[in-house]
Protein backbone atom coordinates (compact mmCIF):
# COMPACT_ATOMS: atom_id res chain seq x y z
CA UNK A 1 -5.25 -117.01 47.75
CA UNK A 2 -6.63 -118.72 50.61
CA UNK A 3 -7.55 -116.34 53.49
CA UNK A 4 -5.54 -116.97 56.88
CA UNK A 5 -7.59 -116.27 60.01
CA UNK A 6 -4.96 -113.64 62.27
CA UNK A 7 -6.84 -114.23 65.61
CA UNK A 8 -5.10 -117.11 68.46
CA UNK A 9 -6.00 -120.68 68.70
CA UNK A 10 -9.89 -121.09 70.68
CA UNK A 11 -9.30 -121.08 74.45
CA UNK A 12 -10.56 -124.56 75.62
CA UNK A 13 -14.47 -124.50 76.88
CA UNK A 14 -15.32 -124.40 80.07
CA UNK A 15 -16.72 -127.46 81.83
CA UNK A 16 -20.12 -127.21 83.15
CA UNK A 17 -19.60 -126.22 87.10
CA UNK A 18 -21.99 -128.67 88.10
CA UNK A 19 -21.12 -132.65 88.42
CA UNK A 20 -25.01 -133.17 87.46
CA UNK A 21 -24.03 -131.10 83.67
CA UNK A 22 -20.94 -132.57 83.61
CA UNK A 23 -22.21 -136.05 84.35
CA UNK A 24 -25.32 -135.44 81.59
CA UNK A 25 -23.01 -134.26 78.71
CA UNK A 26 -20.67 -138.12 79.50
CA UNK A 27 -23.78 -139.33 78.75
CA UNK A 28 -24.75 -137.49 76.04
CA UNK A 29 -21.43 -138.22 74.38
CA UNK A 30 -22.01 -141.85 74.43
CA UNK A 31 -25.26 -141.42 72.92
CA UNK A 32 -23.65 -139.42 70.30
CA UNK A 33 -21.14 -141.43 69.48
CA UNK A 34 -23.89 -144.68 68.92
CA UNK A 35 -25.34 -141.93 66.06
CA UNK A 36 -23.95 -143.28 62.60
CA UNK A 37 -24.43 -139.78 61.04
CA UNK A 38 -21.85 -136.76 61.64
CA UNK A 39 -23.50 -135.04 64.80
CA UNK A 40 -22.32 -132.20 66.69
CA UNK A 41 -22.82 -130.16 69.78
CA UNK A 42 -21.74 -126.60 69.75
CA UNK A 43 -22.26 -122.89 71.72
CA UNK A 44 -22.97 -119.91 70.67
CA UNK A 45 -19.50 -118.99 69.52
CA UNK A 46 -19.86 -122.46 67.47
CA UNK A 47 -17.14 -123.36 69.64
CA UNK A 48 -17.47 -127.61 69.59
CA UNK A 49 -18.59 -129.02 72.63
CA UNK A 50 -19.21 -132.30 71.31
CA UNK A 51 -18.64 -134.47 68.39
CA UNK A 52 -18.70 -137.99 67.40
CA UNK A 53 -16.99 -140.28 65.27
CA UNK A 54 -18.52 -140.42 62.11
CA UNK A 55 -18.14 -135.92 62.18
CA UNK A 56 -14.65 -136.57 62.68
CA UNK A 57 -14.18 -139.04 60.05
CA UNK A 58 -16.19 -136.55 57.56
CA UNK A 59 -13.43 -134.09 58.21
CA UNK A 60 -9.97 -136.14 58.38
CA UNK A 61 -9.00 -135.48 55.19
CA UNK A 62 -8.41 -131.35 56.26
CA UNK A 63 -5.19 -130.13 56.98
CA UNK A 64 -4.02 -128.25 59.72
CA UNK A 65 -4.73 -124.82 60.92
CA UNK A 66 -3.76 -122.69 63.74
CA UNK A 67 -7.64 -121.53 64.48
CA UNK A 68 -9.89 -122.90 61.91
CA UNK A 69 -10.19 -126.91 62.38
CA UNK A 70 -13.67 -128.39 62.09
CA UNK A 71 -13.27 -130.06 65.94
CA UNK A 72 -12.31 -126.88 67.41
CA UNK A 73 -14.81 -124.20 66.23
CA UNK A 74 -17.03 -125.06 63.25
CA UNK A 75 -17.70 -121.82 62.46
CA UNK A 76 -13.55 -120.69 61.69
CA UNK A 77 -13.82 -123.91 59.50
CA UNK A 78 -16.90 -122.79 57.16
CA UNK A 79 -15.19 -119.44 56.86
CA UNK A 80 -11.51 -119.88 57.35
CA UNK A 81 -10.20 -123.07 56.61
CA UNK A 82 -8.51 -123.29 53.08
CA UNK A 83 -9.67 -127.30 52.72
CA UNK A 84 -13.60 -126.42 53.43
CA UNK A 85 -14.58 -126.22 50.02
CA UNK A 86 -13.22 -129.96 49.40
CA UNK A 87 -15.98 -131.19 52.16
CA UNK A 88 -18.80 -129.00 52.12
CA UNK A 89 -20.59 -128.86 48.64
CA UNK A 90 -20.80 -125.62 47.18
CA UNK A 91 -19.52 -124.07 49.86
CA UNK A 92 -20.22 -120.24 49.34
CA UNK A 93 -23.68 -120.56 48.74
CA UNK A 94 -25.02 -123.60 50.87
CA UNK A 95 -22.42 -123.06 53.68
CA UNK A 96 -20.86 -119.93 53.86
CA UNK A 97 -23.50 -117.50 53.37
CA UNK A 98 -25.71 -119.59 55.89
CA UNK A 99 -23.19 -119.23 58.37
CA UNK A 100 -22.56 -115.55 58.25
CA UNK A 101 -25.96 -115.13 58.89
CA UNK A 102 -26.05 -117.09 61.61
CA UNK A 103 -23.18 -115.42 62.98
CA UNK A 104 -24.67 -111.47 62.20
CA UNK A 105 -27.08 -113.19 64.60
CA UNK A 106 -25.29 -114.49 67.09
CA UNK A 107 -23.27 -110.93 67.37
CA UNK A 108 -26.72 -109.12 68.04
CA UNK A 109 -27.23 -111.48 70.94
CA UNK A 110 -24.05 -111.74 72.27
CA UNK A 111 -22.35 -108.19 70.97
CA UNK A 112 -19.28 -108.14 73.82
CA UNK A 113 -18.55 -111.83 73.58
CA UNK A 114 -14.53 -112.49 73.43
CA UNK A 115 -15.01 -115.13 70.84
CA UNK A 116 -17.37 -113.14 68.28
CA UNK A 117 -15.74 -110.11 68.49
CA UNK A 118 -12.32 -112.49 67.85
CA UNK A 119 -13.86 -113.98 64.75
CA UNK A 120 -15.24 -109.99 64.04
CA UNK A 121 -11.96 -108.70 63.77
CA UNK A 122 -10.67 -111.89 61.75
CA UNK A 123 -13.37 -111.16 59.20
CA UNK A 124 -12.57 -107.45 58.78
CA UNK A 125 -8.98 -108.56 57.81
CA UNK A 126 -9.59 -109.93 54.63
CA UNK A 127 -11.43 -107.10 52.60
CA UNK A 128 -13.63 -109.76 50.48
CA UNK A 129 -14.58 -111.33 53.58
CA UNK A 130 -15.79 -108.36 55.21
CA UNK A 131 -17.20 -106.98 52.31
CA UNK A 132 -19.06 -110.77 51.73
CA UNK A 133 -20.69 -109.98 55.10
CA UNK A 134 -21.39 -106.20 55.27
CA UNK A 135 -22.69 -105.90 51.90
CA UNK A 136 -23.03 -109.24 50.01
CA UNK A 137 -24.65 -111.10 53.05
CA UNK A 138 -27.87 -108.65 53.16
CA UNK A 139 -28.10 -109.16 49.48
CA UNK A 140 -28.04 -112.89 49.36
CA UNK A 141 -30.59 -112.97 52.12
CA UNK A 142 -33.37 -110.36 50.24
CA UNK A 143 -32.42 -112.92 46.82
CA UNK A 144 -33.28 -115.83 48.88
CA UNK A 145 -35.50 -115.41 51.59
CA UNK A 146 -35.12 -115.79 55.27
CA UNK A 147 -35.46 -119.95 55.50
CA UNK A 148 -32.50 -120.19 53.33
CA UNK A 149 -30.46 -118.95 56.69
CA UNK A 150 -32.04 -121.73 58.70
CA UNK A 151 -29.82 -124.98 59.82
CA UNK A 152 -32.90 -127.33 60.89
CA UNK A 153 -33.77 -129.41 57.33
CA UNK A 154 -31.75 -127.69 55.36
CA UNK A 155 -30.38 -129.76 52.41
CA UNK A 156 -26.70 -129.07 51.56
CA UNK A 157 -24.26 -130.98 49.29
CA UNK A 158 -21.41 -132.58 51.04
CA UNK A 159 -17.55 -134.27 49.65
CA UNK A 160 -17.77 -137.43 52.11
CA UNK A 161 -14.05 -138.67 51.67
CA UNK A 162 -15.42 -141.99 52.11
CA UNK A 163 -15.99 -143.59 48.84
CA UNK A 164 -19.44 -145.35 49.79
CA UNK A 165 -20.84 -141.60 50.47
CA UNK A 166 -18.36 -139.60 47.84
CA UNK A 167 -20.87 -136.65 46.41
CA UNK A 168 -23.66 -136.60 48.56
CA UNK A 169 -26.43 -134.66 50.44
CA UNK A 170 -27.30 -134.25 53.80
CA UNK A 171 -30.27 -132.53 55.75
CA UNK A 172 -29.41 -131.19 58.99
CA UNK A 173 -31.26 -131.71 61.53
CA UNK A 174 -31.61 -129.72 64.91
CA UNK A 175 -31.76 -132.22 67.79
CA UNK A 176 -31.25 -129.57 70.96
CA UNK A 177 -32.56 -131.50 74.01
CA UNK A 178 -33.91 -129.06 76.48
CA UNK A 179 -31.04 -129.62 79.03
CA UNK A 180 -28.73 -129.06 76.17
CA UNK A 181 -30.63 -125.52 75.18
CA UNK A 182 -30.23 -124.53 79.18
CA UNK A 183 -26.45 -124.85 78.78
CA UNK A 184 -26.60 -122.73 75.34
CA UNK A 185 -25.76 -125.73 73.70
CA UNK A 186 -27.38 -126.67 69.99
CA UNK A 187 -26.89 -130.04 68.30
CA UNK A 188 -27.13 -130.50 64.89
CA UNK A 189 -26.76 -133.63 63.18
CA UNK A 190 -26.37 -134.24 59.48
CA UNK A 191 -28.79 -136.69 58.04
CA UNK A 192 -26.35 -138.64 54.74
CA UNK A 193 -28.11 -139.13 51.40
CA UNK A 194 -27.04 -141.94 48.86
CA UNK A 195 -23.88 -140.69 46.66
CA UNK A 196 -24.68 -138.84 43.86
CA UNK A 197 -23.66 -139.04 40.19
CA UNK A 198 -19.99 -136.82 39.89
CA UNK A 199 -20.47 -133.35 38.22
CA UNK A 200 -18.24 -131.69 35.72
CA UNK A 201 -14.92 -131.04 37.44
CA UNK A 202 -14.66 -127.81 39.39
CA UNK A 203 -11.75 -125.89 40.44
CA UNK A 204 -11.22 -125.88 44.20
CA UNK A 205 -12.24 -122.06 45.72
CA UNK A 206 -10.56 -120.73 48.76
CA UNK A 207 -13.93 -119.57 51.19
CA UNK A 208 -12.26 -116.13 50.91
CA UNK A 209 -13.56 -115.91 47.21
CA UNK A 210 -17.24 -115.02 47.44
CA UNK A 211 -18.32 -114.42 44.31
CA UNK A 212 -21.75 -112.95 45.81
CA UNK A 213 -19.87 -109.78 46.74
CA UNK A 214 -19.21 -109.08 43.50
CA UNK A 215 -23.28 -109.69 42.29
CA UNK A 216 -24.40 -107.75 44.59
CA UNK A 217 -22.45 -104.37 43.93
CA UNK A 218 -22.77 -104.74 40.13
């Protein structure tokens, strides 16, 4: 059963107050946009700030969702969204996990943010969820070490619905301009491989099933 996030819909962003921020992230969307490779600007809530073209076409194949689309906060998407399995490549243990991490992180920064404690409380909901990040997270991360968490040149496995990517990889790559880092903004941008050859059929996972949970209080 896929899990259904129970907080509201994201609040839109704020703009920048200044015109000289607001004028710099125009810009910066045009230069995203010229970037052939799904790129993406987020905050610290993974709230989407920015994102070209080729991210949305990566992602046009979800369906709806009242909190968890990929153009609204990436985050709900990786851990929410019912169709994120069909995109992202083994998505418990290359995108998931990753992502809780980040977001145990984020929390420790940012403890009374609205929008953390919002996607807190979501996570507590679901029982496998919570229990993925209270107990199976800090066993995944002893198994695997500390770099697995990180986002810059990672390699993850990707579903590109177009059929000249199909199975592929991608390495993100972190491409935070200092101006962008003043704003607590992070890009990320991820870097397409050459399709690979299909594997044996799998059956499609809601990203509420985390099988780590259950490995690591056996």
């Amino acid at each position: 059963m896929a899990y259904q996030a129970g907080g509201s819909r994201p609040q839109p962003r704020p703009a920048p107050e200044s015109r000289e921020a607001q004028a710099y992230l125009q810009d910066y969307a045009a230069l995203l946009e010229a970037v052939t490779f799904p790129s993406v600007v987020v905050d610290h809530r993974w709230d989407v700030v920015l994102a070209n073209g080729a991210f949305e076409t990566l992602f046009r194949g979800v369906g709806p969702h009242p909190t968890a689309m990929p153009g609204d906060n990436f985050l709900r998407f990786v851990l929410f969204h019912p169709d994120a399995g069909t995109v992202l490549g083994e998505h418990e243990s290359s995108w998931c996990l990753p992502m809780l991490a980040h977001f145990a992180a984020a929390v420790e920064r940012h403890g009374h943010d609205h929008g953390l404690q919002s996607i807190l409380r979501d996570i507590a909901q679901d029982p496998i969820m919570d229990a993925a990040y209270r107990h199976g997270l800090p066993h995944w991360i002893r198994s695997v070490g500390p770099d697995a968490v990180e986002h810059d040149g990672a390699v993850r496995p990707l579903l590109h619905p177009d059929p000249r990517w199909g199975r592929t990889d991608c390495r993100i790559v972190g491409e935070t301009t200092k101006t962008l880092q003043g704003m607590g903004y992070t890009r990320l941008t991820l870097v397409l491989r050459e399709a690979r050859r299909p594997p044996a059929r799998r059956t499609r996972r809601a990203s509420s099933h985390l099988s780590v949970v259950h490995s690591a209080e056996a």
